[in-house]
Protein backbone atom coordinates (compact mmCIF):
# COMPACT_ATOMS: atom_id res chain seq x y z
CA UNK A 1 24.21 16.28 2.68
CA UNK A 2 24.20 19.53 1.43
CA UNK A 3 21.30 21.09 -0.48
CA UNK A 4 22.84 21.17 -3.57
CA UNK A 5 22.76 17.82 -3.36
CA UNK A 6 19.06 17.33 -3.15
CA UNK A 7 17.22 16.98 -6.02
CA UNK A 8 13.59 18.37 -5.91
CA UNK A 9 10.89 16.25 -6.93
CA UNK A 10 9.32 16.79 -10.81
CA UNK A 11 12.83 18.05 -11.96
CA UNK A 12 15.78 17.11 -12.49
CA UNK A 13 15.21 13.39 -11.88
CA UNK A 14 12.44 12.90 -15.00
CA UNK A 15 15.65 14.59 -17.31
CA UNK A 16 18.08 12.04 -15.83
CA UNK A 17 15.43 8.82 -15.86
CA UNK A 18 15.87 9.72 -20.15
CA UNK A 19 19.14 10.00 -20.12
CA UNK A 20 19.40 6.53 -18.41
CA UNK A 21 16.95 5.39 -20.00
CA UNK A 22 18.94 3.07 -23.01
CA UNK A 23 21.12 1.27 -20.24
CA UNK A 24 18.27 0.61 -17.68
CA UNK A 25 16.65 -0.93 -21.02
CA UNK A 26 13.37 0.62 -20.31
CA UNK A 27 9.92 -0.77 -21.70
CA UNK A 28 8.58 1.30 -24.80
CA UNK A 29 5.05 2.37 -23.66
CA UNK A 30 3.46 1.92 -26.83
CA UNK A 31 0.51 3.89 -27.81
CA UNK A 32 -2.75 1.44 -27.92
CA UNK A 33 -1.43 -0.34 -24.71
CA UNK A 34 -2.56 -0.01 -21.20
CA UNK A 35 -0.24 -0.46 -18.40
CA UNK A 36 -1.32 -1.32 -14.81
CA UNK A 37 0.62 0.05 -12.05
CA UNK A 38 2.15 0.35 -8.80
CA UNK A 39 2.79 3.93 -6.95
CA UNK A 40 3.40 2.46 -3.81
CA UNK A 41 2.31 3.40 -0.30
CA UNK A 42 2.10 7.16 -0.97
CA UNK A 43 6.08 8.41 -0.15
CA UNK A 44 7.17 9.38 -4.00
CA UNK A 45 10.49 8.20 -3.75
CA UNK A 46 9.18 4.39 -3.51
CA UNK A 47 8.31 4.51 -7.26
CA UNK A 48 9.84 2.22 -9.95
CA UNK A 49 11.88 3.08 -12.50
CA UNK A 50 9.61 1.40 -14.69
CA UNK A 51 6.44 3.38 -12.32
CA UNK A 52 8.84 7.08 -13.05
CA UNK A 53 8.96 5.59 -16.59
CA UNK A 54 5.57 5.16 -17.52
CA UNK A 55 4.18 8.41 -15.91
CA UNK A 56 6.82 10.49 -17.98
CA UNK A 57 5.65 8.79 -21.21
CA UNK A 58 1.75 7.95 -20.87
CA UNK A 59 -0.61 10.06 -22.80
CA UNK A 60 -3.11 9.72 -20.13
CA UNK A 61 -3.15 8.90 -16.34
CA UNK A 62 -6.39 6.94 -14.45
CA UNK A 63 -5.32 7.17 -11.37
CA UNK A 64 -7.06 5.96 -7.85
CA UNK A 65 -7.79 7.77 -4.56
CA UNK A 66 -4.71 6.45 -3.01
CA UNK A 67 -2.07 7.74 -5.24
CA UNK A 68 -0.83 11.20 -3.61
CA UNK A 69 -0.97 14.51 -5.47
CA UNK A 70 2.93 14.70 -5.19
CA UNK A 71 3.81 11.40 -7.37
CA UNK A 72 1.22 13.17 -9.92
CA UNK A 73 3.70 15.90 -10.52
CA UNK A 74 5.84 13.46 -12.18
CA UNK A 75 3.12 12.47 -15.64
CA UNK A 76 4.17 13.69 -18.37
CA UNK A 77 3.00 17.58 -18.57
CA UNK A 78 0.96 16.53 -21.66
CA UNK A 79 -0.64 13.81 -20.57
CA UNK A 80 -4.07 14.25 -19.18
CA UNK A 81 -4.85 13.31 -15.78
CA UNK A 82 -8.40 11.20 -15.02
CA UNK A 83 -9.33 10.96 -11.25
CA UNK A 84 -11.31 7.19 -11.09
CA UNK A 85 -11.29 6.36 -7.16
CA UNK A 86 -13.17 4.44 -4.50
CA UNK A 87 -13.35 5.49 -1.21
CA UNK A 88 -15.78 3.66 0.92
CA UNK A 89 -19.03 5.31 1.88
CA UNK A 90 -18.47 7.76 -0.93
CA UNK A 91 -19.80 7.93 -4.44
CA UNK A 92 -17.40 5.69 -6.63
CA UNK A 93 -17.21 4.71 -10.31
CA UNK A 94 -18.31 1.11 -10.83
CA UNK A 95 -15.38 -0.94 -11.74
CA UNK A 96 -16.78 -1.89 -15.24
CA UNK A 97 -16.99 1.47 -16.12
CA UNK A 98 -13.20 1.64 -15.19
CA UNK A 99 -12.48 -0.98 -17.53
CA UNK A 100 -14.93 0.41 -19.88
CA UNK A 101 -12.97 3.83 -19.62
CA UNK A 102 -9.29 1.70 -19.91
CA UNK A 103 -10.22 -0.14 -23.24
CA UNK A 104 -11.70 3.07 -25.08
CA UNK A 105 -8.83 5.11 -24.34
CA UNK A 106 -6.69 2.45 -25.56
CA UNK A 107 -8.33 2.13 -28.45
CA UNK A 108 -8.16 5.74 -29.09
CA UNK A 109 -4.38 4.61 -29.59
CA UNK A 110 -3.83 6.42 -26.18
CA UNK A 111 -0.38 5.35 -24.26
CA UNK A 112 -3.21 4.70 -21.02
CA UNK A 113 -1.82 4.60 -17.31
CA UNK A 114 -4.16 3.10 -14.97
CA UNK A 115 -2.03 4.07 -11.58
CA UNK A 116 -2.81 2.36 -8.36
CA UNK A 117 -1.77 2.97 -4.67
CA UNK A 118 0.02 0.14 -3.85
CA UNK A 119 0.54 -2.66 -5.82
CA UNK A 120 -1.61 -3.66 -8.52
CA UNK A 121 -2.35 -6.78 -7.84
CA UNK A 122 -2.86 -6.76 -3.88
CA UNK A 123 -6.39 -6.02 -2.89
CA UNK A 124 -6.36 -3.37 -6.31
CA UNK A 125 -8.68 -4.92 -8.56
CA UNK A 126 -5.88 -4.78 -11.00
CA UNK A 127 -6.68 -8.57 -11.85
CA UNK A 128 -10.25 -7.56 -12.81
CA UNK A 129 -9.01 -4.98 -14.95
CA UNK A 130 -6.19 -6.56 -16.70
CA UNK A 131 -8.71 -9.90 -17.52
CA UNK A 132 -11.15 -6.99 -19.47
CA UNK A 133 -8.14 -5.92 -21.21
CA UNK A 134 -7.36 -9.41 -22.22
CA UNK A 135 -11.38 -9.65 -23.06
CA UNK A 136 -11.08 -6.81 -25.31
CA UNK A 137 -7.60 -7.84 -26.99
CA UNK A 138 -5.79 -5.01 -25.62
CA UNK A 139 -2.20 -5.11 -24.88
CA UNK A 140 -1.01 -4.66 -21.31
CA UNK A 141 2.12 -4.51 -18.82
CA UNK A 142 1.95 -5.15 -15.27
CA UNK A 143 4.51 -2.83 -13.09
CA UNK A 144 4.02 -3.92 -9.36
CA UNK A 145 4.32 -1.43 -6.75
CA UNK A 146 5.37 -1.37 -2.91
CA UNK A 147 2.03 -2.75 -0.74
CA UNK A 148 1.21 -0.85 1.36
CA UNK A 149 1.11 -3.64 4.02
CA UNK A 150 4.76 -4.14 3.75
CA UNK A 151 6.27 -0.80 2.65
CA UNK A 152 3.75 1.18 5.03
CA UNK A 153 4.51 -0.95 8.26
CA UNK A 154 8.36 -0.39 7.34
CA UNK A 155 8.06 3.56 7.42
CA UNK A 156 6.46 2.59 11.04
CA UNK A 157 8.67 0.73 12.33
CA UNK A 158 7.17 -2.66 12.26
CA UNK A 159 8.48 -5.69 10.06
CA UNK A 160 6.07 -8.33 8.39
CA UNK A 161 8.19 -11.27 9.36
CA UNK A 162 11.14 -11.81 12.13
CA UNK A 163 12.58 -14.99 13.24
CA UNK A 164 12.13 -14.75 16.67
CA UNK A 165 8.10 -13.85 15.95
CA UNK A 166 6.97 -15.41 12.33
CA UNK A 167 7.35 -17.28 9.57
CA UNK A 168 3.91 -16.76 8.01
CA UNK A 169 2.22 -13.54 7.28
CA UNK A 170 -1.67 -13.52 5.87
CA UNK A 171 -2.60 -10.72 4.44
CA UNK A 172 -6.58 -9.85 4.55
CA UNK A 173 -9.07 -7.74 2.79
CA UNK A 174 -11.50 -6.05 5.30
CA UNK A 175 -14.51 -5.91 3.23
CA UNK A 176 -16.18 -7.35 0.25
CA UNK A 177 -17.36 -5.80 -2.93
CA UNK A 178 -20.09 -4.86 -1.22
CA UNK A 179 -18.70 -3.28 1.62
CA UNK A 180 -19.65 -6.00 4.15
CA UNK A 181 -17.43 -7.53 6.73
CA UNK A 182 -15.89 -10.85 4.83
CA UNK A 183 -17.63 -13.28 7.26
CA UNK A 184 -17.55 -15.61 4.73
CA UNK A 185 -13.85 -16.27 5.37
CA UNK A 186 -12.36 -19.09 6.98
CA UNK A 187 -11.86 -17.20 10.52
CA UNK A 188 -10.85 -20.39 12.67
CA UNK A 189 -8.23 -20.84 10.69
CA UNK A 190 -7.24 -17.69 10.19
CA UNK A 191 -7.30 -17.06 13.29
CA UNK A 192 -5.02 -20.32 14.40
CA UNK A 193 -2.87 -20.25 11.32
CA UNK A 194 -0.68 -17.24 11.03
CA UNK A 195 1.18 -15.66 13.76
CA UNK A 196 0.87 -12.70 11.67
CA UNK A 197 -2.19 -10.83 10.34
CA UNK A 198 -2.28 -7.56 8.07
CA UNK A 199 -5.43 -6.13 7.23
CA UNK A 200 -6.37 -3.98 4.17
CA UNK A 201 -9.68 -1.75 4.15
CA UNK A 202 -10.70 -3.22 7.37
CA UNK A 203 -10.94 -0.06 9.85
CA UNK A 204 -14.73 0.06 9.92
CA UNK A 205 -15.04 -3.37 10.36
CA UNK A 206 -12.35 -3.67 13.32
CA UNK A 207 -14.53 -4.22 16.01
CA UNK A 208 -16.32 -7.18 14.27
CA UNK A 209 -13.04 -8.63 12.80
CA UNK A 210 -11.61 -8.35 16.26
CA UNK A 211 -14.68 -10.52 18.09
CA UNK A 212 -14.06 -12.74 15.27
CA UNK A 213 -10.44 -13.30 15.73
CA UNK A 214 -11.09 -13.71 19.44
CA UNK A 215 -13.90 -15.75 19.84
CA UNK A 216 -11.43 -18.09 17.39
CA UNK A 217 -8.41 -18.39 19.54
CA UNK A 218 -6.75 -14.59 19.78
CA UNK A 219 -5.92 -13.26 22.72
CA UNK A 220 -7.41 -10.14 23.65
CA UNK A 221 -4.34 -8.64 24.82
CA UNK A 222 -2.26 -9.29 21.55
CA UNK A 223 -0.51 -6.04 19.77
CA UNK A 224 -1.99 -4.43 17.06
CA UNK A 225 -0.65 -1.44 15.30
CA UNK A 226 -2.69 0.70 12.85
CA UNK A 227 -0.89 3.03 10.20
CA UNK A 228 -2.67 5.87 8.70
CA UNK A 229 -1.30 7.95 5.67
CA UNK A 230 1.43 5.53 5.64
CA UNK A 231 4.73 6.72 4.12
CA UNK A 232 3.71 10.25 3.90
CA UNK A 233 4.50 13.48 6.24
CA UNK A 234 1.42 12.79 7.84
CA UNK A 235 1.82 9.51 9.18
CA UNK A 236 -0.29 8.06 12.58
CA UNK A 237 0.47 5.07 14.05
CA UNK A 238 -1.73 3.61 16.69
CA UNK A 239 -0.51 1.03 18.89
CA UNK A 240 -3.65 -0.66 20.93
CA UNK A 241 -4.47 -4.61 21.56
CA UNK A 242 -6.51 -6.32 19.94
CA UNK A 243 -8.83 -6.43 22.73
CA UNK A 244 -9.55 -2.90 22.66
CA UNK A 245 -8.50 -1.53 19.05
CA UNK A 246 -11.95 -0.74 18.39
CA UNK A 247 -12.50 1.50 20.97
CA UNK A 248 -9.63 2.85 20.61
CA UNK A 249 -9.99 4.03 17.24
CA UNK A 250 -13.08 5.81 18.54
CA UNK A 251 -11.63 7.27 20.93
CA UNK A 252 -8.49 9.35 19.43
CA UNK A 253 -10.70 9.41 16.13
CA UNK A 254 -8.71 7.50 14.40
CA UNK A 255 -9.52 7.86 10.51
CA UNK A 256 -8.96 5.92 7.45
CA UNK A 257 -6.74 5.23 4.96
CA UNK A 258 -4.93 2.62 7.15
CA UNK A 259 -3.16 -0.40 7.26
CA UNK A 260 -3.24 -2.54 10.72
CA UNK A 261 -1.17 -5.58 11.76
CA UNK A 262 -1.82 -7.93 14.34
CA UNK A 263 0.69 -10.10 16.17
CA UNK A 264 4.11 -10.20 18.22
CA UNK A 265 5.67 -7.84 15.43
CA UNK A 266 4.11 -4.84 16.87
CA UNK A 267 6.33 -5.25 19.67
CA UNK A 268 9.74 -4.71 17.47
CA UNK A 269 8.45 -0.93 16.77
CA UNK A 270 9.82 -0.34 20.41
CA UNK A 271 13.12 -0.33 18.23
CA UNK A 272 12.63 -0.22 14.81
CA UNK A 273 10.42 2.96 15.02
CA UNK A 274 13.33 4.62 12.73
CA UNK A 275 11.41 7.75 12.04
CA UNK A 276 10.41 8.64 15.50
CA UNK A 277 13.98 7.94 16.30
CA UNK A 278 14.85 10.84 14.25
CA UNK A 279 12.29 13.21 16.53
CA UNK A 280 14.37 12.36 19.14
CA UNK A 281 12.44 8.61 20.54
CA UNK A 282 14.95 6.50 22.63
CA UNK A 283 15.17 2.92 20.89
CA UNK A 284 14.79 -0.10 22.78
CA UNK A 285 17.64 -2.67 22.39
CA UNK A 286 15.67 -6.32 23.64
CA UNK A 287 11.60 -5.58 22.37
CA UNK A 288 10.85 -9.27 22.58
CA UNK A 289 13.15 -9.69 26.00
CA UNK A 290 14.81 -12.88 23.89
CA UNK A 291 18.36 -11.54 23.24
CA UNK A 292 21.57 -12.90 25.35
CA UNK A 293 24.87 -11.69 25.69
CA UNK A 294 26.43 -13.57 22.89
CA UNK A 295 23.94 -11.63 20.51
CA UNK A 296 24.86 -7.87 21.86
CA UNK A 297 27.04 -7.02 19.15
């Protein structure tokens, strides 16, 4: 592809989203209304339409600590821009002040976009928020966004499900409220019931969450991955076992934000790892050592 071919974020595409706009058959964001969503895993080009749509046309964006700068550059140059994040161990507005903030704006008769990382409604709060709206009679749209635990494992490399591995995948949050480790969870069954295990928010917790899942039935040895910055130009992945994850996150200082899956899946990054295959890595053909003959193509 040539470069006259590429089209650079924040310009051209925003022009042709309007344009295409009627035969899409695009929402009207409608001033007095708040709509909850989705920017996906960080990597821009993983928007909606109806995400692209709804920054173009809001007259304000609350946005969250996980949305990257760069998808920012696509609001609408006159809308203003209202930073409302949580980052663990950090000063963070209370979440009834968020929805606080979301229902005077609206009432304002403000076109109000409350953007996410992620997907609204996995492990965003954007339940909590859209109930106040509903509490405060305010008109709403849910636009769902790529999780981060599916569409961040993909940019490593790793899929959530496989025949030969899974059929289940349980997706976990790794602290409360509160910040405490979720103890309160079911953990033997968790840790018996799905081949599969992604965890959200859980990198400070990982070495109790890991003693947890082992003293319930894991092995030790199991593959775990953890993805930091996921989607973005400044991807880590850290491939460890479960047994040691901990201390290896210590070791190679290992920060957050980050996804992690446990499980057999881990194994497939051996060849699915599509972006280090671009650097140059040498792809496996048989991760799992399951394949015969009859399946080489």
């Amino acid at each position: 592809m040539s470069d006259d071919n590429i089209i650079p974020i924040g310009t051209q595409m925003p022009d042709m989203l309007s344009e295409a706009a009627p035969r899409l058959s695009l929402p009207v964001f409608e001033a007095g209304w708040v709509w909850l969503v989705g920017a996906g895993p960080g990597d821009p080009g993983l928007l909606t339409l109806h995400a692209l749509h709804a920054l173009r046309s809001a007259d304000v964006v609350v946005y969250d600590a996980l949305v990257d700068e760069t998808v920012l550059e696509f609001a609408n140059p006159r809308a203003r821009l209202e930073y409302s994040g949580k980052r663990g161990g950090k000063p963070s507005p209370k979440q009834r002040d968020i929805s606080a903030k979301l229902v005077e704006l609206a009432r304002k008769g403000l076109r109000v976009l409350r953007l996410k990382g992620g997907d609204p409604f996995v492990f965003g709060r954007g339940g909590e928020e859209a109930l106040a709206l509903v509490d405060a009679g305010i008109p709403f749209r849910i636009v769902p966004g790529v999780t981060a635990g599916i569409g961040g494992l993909g940019y490593a490399g790793i899929p959530v499900t496989h025949r030969d591995v899974n059929h289940a995948v349980t997706f976990i949050t790794g602290h409360m409220a509160g910040g405490a480790v979720p103890e309160n969870l079911d953990w033997p069954s968790i840790a018996k019931g799905s081949p599969v295990l992604v965890l959200y928010m859980a990198l400070s917790h990982l070495a109790t969450i890991s003693d947890l899942l082992i003293s319930n039935g894991r092995l030790a040895s199991e593959p775990v991955a953890l993805v930091r910055n996921a989607t973005l130009a400044s991807q880590e992945v850290l491939e460890t076992t479960l047994g040691t994850a901990a201390a290896d996150v210590a070791a190679v200082g290992f920060k957050a934000p980050a996804i992690i899956v446990i499980g057999e899946v881990v194994r497939l990054r051996q060849s699915l790892d599509w972006l280090g295959a671009l650097e140059g890595r040498i792809l496996k053909s048989d991760p799992l050592g399951t394949r015969s003959e009859k399946d080489v193509i």
